[in-house]
N, C-alpha and C. Protein backbone atom coordinates (compact mmCIF):
# COMPACT_ATOMS: atom_id res chain seq x y z
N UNK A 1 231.98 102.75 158.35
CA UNK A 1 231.68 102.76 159.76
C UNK A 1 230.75 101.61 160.07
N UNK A 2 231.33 101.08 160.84
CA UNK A 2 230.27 99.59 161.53
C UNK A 2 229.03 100.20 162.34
N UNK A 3 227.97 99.47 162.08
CA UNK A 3 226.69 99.46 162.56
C UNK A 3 226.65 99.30 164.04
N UNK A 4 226.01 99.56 165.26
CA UNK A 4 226.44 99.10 166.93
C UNK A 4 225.04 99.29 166.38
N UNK A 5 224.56 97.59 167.03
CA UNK A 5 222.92 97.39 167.74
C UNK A 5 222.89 97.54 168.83
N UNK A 6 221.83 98.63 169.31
CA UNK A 6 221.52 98.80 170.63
C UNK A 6 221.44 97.50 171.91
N UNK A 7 220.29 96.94 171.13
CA UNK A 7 220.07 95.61 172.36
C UNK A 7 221.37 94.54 172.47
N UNK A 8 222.45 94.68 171.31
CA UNK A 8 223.60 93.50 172.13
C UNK A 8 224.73 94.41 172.42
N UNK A 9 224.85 95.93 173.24
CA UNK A 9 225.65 96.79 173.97
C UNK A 9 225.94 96.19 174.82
N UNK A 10 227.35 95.78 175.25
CA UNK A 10 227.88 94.91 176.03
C UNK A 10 229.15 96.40 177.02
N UNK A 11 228.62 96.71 178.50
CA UNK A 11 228.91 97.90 179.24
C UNK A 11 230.58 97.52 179.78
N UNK A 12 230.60 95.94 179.40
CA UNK A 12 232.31 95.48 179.90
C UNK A 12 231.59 94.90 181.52
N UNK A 13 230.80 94.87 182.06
CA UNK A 13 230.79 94.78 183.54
C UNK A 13 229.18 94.23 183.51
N UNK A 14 228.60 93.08 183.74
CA UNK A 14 227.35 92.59 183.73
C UNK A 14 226.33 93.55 184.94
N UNK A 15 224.98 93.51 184.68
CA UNK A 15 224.39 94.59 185.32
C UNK A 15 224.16 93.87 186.87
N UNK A 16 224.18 91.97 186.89
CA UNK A 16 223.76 91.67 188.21
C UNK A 16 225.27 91.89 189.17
N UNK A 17 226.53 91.93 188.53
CA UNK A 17 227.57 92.14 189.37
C UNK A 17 227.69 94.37 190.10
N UNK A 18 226.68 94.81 189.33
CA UNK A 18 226.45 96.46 190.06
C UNK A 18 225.42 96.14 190.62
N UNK A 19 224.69 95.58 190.59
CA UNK A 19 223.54 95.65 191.68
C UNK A 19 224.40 94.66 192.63
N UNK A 20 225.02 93.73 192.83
CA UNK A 20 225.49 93.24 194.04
C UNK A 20 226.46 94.48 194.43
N UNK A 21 227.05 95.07 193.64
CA UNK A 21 228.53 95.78 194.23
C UNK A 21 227.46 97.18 194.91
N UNK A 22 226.23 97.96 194.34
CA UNK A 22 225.61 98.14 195.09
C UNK A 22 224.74 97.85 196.51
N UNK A 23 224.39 96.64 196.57
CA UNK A 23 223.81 95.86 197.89
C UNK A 23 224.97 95.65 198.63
N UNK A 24 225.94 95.56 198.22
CA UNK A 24 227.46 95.09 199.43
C UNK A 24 227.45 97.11 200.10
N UNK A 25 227.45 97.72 199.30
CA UNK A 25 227.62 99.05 199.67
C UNK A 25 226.28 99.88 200.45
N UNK A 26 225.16 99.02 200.44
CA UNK A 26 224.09 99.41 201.31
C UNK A 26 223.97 98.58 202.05
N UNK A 27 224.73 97.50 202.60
CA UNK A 27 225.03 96.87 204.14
C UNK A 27 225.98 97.58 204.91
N UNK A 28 227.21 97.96 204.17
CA UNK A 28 227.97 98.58 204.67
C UNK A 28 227.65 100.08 205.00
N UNK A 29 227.14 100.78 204.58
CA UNK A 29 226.42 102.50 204.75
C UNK A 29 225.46 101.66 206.45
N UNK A 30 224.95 100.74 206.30
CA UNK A 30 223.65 100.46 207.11
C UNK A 30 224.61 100.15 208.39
N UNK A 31 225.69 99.08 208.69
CA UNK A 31 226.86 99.16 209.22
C UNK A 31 227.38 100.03 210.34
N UNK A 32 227.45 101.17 209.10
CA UNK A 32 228.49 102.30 209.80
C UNK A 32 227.41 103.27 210.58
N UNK A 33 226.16 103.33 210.00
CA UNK A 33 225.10 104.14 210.68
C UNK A 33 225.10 104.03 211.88
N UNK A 34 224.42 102.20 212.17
CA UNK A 34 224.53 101.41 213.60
C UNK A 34 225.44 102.13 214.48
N UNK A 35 226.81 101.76 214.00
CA UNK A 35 228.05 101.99 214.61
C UNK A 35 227.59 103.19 215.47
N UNK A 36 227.61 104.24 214.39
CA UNK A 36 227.26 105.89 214.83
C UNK A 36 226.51 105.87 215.60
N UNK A 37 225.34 105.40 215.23
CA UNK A 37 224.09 106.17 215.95
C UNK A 37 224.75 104.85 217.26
N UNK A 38 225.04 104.05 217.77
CA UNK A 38 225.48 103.13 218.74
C UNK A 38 226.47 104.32 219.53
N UNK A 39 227.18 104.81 219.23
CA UNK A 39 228.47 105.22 219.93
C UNK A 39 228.19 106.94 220.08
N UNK A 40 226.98 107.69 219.24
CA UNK A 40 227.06 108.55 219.47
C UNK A 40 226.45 108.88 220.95
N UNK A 41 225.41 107.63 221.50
CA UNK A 41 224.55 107.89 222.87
C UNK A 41 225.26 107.35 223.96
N UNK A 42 226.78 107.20 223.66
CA UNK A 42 227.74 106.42 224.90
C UNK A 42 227.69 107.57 225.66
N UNK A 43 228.16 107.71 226.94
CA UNK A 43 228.85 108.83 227.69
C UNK A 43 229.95 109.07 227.49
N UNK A 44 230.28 109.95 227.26
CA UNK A 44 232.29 110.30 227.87
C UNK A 44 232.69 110.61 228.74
N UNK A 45 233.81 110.07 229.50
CA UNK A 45 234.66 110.36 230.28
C UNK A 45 234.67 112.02 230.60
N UNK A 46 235.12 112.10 231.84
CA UNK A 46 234.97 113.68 232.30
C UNK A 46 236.44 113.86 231.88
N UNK A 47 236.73 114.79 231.83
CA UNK A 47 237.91 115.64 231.49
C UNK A 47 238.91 115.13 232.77
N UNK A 48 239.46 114.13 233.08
CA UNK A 48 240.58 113.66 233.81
C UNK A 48 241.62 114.96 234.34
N UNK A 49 242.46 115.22 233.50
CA UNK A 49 243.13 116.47 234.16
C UNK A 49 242.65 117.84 234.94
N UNK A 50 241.58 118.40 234.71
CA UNK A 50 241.24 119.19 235.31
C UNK A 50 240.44 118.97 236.58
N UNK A 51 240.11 117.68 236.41
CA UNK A 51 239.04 117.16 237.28
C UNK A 51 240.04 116.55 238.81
N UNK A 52 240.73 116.19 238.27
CA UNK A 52 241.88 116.00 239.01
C UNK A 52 242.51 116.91 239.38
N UNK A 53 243.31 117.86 239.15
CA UNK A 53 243.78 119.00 239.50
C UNK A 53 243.00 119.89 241.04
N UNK A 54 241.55 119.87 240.26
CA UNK A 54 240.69 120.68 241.47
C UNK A 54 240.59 119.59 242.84
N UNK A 55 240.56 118.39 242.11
CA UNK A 55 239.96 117.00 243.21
C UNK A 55 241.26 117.52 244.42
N UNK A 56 242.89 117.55 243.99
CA UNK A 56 243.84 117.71 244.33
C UNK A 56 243.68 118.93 245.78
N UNK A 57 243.41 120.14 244.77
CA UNK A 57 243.36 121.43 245.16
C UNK A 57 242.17 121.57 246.71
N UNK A 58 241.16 120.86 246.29
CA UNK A 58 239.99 121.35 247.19
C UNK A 58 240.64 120.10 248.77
N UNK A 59 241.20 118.84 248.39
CA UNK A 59 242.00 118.16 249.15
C UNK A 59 242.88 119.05 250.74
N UNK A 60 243.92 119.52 249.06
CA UNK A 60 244.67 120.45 250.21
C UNK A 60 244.31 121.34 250.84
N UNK A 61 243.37 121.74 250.47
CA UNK A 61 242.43 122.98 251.38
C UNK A 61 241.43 122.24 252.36
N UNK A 62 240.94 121.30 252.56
CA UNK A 62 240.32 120.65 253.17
C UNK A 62 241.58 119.92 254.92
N UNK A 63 242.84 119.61 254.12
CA UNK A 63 244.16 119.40 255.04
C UNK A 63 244.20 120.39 255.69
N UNK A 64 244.42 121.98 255.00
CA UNK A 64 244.72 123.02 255.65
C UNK A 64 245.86 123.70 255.42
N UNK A 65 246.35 122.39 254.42
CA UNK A 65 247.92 123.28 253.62
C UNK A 65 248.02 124.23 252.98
N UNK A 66 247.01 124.74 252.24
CA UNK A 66 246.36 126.39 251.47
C UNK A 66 245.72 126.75 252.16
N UNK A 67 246.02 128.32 252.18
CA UNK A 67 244.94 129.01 252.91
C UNK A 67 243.33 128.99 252.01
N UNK A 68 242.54 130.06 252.44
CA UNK A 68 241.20 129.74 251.41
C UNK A 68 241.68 130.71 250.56
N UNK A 69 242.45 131.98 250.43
CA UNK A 69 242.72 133.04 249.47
C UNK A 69 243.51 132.35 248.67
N UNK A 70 244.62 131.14 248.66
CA UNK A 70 245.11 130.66 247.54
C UNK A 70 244.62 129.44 247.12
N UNK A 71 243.24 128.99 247.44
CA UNK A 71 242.36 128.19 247.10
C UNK A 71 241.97 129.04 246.36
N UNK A 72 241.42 129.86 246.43
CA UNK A 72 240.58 130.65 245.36
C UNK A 72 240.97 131.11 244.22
N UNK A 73 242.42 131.36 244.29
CA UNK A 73 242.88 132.04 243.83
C UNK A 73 243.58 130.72 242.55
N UNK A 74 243.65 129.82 243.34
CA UNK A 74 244.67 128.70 242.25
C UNK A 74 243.10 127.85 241.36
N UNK A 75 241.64 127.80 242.35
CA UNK A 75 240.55 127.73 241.49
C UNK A 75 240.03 128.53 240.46
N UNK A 76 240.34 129.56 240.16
CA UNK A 76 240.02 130.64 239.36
C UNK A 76 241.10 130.32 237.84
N UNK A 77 242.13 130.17 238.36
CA UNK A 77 243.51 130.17 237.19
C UNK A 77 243.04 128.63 236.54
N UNK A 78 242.37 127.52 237.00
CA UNK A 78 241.83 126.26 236.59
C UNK A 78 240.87 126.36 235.85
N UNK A 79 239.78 127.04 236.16
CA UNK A 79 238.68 127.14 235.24
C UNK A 79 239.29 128.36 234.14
N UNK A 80 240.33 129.16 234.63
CA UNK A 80 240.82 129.96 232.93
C UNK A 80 240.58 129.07 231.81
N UNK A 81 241.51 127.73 232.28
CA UNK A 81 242.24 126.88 231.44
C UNK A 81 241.10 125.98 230.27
């Protein structure tokens, strides 16, 4: 059985190419944080369809084409949803 000296253990992969492949991977973690914490304090958009629907609804009741009992009645079945 052959002798292995500790101090010339050769890992196949030099130690300054894991510390870069580490530092490339803590720009990128640092990156995606930004991103997040950037996009998590945006606003969102209101809910388009429903918002619309009522915008619609309170319209025609405002025209006079629904009475107020099927205003109420078609506002109630909207917020089910």
């Amino acid at each position: 059985m052959e002798a292995v000296d500790v101090n010339s253990f050769n890992p196949g992969i030099p130690l300054y190419l894991w510390m870069l492949l580490f530092l490339v991977f803590l720009v990128i973690a640092f990156v995606g944080l930004v991103i997040y914490a950037s996009r998590k304090g945006m606003p969102r958009p209101p809910l388009p369809p429903q918002n619309k629907q009522s915008k619609l609804l309170k319209e025609q009741y405002a025209k006079g084409e629904i009475s107020e009992e099927e205003f109420h009645k078609r506002m109630k079945s909207l917020e089910k949803r």
